[in-house]
Protein backbone atom coordinates (compact mmCIF):
# COMPACT_ATOMS: atom_id res chain seq x y z
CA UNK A 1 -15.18 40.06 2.83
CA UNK A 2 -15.49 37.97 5.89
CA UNK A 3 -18.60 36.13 7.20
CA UNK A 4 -19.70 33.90 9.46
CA UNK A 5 -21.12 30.72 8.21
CA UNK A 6 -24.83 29.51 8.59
CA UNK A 7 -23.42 26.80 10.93
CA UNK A 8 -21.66 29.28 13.14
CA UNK A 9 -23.71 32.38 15.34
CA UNK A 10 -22.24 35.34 16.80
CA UNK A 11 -21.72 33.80 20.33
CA UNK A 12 -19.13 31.04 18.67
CA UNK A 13 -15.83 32.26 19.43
CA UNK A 14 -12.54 31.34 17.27
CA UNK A 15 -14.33 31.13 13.97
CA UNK A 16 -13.12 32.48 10.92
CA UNK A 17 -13.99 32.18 7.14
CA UNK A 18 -11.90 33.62 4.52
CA UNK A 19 -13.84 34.37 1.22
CA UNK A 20 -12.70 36.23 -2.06
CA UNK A 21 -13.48 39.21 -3.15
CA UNK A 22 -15.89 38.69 -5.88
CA UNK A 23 -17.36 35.42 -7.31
CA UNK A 24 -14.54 34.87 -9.95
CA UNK A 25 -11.10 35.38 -7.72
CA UNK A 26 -9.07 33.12 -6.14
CA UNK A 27 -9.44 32.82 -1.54
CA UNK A 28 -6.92 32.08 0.82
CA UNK A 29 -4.31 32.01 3.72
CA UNK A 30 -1.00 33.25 2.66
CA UNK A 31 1.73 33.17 5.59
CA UNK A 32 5.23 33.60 4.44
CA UNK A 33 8.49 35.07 5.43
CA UNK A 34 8.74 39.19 3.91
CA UNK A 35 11.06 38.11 0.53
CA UNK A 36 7.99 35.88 -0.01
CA UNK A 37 10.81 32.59 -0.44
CA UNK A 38 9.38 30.61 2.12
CA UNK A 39 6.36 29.55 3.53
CA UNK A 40 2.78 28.17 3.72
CA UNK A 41 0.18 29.38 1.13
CA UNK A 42 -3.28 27.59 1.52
CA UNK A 43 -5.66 28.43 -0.99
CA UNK A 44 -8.59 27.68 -3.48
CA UNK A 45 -8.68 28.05 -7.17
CA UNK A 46 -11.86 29.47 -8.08
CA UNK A 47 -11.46 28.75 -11.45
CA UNK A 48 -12.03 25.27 -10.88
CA UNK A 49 -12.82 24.50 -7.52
CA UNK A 50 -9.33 23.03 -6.93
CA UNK A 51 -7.55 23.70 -3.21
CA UNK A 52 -4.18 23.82 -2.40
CA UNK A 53 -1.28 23.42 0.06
CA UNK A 54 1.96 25.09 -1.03
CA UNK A 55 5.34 24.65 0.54
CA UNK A 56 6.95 27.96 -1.13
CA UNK A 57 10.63 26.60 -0.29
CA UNK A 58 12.19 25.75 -4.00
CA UNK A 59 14.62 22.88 -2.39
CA UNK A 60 14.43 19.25 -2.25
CA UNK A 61 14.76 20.01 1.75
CA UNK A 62 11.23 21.85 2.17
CA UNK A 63 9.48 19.27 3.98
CA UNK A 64 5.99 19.47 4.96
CA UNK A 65 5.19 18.06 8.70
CA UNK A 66 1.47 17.05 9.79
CA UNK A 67 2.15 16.58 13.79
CA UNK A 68 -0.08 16.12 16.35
CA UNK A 69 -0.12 16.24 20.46
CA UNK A 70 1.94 19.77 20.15
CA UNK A 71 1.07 20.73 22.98
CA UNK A 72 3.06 18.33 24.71
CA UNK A 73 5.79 16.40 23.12
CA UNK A 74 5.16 16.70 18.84
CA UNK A 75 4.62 13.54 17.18
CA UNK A 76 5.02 13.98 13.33
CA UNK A 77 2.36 11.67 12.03
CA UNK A 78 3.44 12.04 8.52
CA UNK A 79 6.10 14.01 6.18
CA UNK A 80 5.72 15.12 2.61
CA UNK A 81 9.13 15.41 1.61
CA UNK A 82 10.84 18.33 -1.01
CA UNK A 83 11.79 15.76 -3.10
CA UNK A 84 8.18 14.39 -3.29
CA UNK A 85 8.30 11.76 -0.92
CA UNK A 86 5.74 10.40 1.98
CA UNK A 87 7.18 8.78 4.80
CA UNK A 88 4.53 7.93 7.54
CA UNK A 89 6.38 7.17 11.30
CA UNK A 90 9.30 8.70 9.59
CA UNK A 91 10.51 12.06 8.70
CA UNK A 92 12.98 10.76 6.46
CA UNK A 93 11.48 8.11 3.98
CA UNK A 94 13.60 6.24 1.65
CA UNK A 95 10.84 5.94 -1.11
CA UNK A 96 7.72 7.23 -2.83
CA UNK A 97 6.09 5.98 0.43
CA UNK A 98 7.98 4.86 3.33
CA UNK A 99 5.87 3.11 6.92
CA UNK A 100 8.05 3.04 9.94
CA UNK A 101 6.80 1.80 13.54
CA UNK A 102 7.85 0.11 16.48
CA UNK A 103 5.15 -2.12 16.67
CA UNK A 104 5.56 -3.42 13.05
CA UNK A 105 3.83 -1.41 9.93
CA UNK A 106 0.72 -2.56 8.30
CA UNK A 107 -1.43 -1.63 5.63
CA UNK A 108 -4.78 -2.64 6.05
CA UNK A 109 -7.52 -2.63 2.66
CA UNK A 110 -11.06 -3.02 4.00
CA UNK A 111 -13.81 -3.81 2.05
CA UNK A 112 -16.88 -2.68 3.24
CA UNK A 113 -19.30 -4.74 1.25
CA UNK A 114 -21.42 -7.06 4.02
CA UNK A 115 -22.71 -9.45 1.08
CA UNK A 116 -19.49 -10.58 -0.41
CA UNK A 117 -20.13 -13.89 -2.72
CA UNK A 118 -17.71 -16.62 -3.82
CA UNK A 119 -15.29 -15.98 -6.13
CA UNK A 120 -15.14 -11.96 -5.05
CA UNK A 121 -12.22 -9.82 -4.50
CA UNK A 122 -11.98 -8.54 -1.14
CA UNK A 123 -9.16 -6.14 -2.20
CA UNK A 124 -6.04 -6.09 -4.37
CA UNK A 125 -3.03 -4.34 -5.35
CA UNK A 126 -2.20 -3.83 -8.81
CA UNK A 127 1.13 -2.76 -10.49
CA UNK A 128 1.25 -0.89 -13.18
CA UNK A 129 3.96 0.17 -15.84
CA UNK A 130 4.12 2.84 -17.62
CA UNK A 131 6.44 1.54 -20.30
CA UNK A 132 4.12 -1.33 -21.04
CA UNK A 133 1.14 1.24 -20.79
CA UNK A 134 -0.86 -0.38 -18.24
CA UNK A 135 -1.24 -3.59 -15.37
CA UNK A 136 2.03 -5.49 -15.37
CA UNK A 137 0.70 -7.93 -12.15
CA UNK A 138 -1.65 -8.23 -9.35
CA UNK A 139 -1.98 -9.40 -5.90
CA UNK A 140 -5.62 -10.55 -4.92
CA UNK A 141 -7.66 -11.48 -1.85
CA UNK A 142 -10.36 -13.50 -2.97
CA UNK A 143 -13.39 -14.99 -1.03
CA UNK A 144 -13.78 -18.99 -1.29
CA UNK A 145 -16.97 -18.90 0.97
CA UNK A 146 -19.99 -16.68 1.30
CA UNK A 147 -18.28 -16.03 4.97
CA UNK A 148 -15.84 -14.17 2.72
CA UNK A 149 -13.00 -16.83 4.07
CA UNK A 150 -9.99 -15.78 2.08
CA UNK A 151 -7.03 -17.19 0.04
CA UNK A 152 -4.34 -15.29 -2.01
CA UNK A 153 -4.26 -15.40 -6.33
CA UNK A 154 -0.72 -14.06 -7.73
CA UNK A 155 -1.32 -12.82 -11.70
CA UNK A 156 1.18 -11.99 -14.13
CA UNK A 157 1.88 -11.34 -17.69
CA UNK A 158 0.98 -8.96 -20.28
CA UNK A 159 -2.50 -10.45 -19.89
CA UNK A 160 -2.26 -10.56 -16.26
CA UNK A 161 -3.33 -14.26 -16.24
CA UNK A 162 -3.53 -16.22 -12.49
CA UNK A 163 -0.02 -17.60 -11.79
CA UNK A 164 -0.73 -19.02 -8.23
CA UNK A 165 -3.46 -19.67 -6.04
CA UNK A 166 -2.75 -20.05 -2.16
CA UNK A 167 -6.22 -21.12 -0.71
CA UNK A 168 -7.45 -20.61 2.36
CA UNK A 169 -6.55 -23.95 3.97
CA UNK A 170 -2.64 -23.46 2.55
CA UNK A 171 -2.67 -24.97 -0.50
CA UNK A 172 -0.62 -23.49 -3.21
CA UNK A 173 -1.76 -24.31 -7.10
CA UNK A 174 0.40 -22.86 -9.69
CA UNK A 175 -0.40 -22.43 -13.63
CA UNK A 176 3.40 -22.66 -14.46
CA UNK A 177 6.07 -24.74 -13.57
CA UNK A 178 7.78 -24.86 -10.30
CA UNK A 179 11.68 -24.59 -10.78
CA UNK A 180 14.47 -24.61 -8.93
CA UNK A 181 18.26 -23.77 -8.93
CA UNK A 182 20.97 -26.27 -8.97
CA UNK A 183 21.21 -27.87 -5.37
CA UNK A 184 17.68 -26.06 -4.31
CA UNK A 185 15.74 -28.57 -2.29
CA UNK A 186 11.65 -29.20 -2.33
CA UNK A 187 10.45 -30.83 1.19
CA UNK A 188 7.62 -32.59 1.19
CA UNK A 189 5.87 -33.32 4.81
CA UNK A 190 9.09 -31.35 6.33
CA UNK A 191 12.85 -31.28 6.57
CA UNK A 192 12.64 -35.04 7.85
CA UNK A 193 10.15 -35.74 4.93
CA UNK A 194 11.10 -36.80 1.12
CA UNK A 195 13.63 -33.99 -0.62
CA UNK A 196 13.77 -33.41 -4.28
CA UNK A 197 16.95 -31.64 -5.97
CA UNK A 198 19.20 -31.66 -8.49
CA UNK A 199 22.68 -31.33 -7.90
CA UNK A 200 24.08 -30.53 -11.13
CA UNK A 201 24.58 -34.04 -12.34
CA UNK A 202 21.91 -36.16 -10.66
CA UNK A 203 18.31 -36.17 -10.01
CA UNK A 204 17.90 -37.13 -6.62
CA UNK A 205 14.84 -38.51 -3.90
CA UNK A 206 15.83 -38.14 -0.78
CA UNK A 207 14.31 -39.59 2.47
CA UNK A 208 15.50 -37.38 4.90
CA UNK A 209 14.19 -39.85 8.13
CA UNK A 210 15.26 -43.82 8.46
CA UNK A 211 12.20 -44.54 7.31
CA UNK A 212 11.09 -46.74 4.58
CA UNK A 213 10.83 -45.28 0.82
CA UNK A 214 7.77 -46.94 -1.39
CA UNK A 215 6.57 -46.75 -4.58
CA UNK A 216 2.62 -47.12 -4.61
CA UNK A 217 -0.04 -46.65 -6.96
CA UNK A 218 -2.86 -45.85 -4.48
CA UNK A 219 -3.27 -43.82 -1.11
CA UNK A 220 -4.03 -47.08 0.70
């Protein structure tokens, strides 16, 4: 049976609830073509409590379209795809989930915590594999003052261990080695600073200006 709910009165208009028949069977809004092989089923498990939308199509191609201003020119906000993609600004993503826009896609992570300390993380994203059964690598914001001023720490390994810091002011610290391929090039200061490379035969210092090169054992 149908009934209105507590919030609603008789002088609401456009107001409908859907309930089951008894206290132990399933509600909802079936709408689907008369073989039953397409369509949109929207319903409630009341077995345990679990709701559902169901694309009925059985192909890869029965996409599911959340649009909005329709009553002017459709935007599709986001697409579930048949093959069990989400593409948001597209209706045609190219992976598990896929941001398009003209402006340039972000992903924000906010944290909503006003007294972040030292030392906290702001927000992250882990990776995770299933082969190795669990966290494979991380990438962490991480407050360096009680402003929650932020830098960057990189972790990796089966222990997920910090790899690299980037601070706040730009610094970079890393807990491994820095290495580079034959003929790569490390700048310091620059292009027109000091380069460091190896070019398969030689170690070589490079000052790239007409500058002087020293040797000194103190910053003065």
């Amino acid at each position: 049976g149908s009934t209105l709910p507590n919030l609603f009165n008789s002088t609401t208009p456009k107001v409908l609830q859907i309930s089951s028949a008894t206290g132990s069977t399933d509600s909802g809004i079936l709408i689907r073509r008369s073989d039953d092989a397409t369509g949109i089923d929207i319903w409630n498990d009341s077995s345990n409590g679990v709701s559902y939308i169901d694309n009925r199509y059985g192909s890869s191609t029965g996409d599911i379209y959340f649009r909005v201003q329709t009553n002017g020119t459709p935007k599709t906000v986001m697409t579930i795809t048949g093959d069990e993609k989400i593409g948001i600004g597209t209706t045609n993503p190219g992976s598990l989930l896929h941001l398009s826009s003209s402006t340039g896609p972000r992903i924000t992570l906010t944290d909503t915590d006003a007294s972040i300390g030292v030392d906290s993380v702001i927000a992250d994203i882990s990776f995770v594999g299933t082969e190795i059964g669990g966290e494979t690598s991380r990438i962490a914001s991480v407050s360096e003052t009680a402003g929650g001023e932020a830098g960057l720490r990189f972790y990796t390994g089966a222990s997920v261990t910090q790899a690299l810091k980037l601070d706040k002011d730009q610094n970079a610290t890393f807990t491994g080695d820095v290495i580079l391929g034959t003929g790569d090039s490390l700048y310091l200061n620059g292009t027109t600073g000091l380069r460091l490379l190896h070019d398969g035969s030689n170690a070589l210092f490079i000052n790239q200006t007409a500058g002087d090169f020293k040797i000194q054992n103190s910053a003065t």
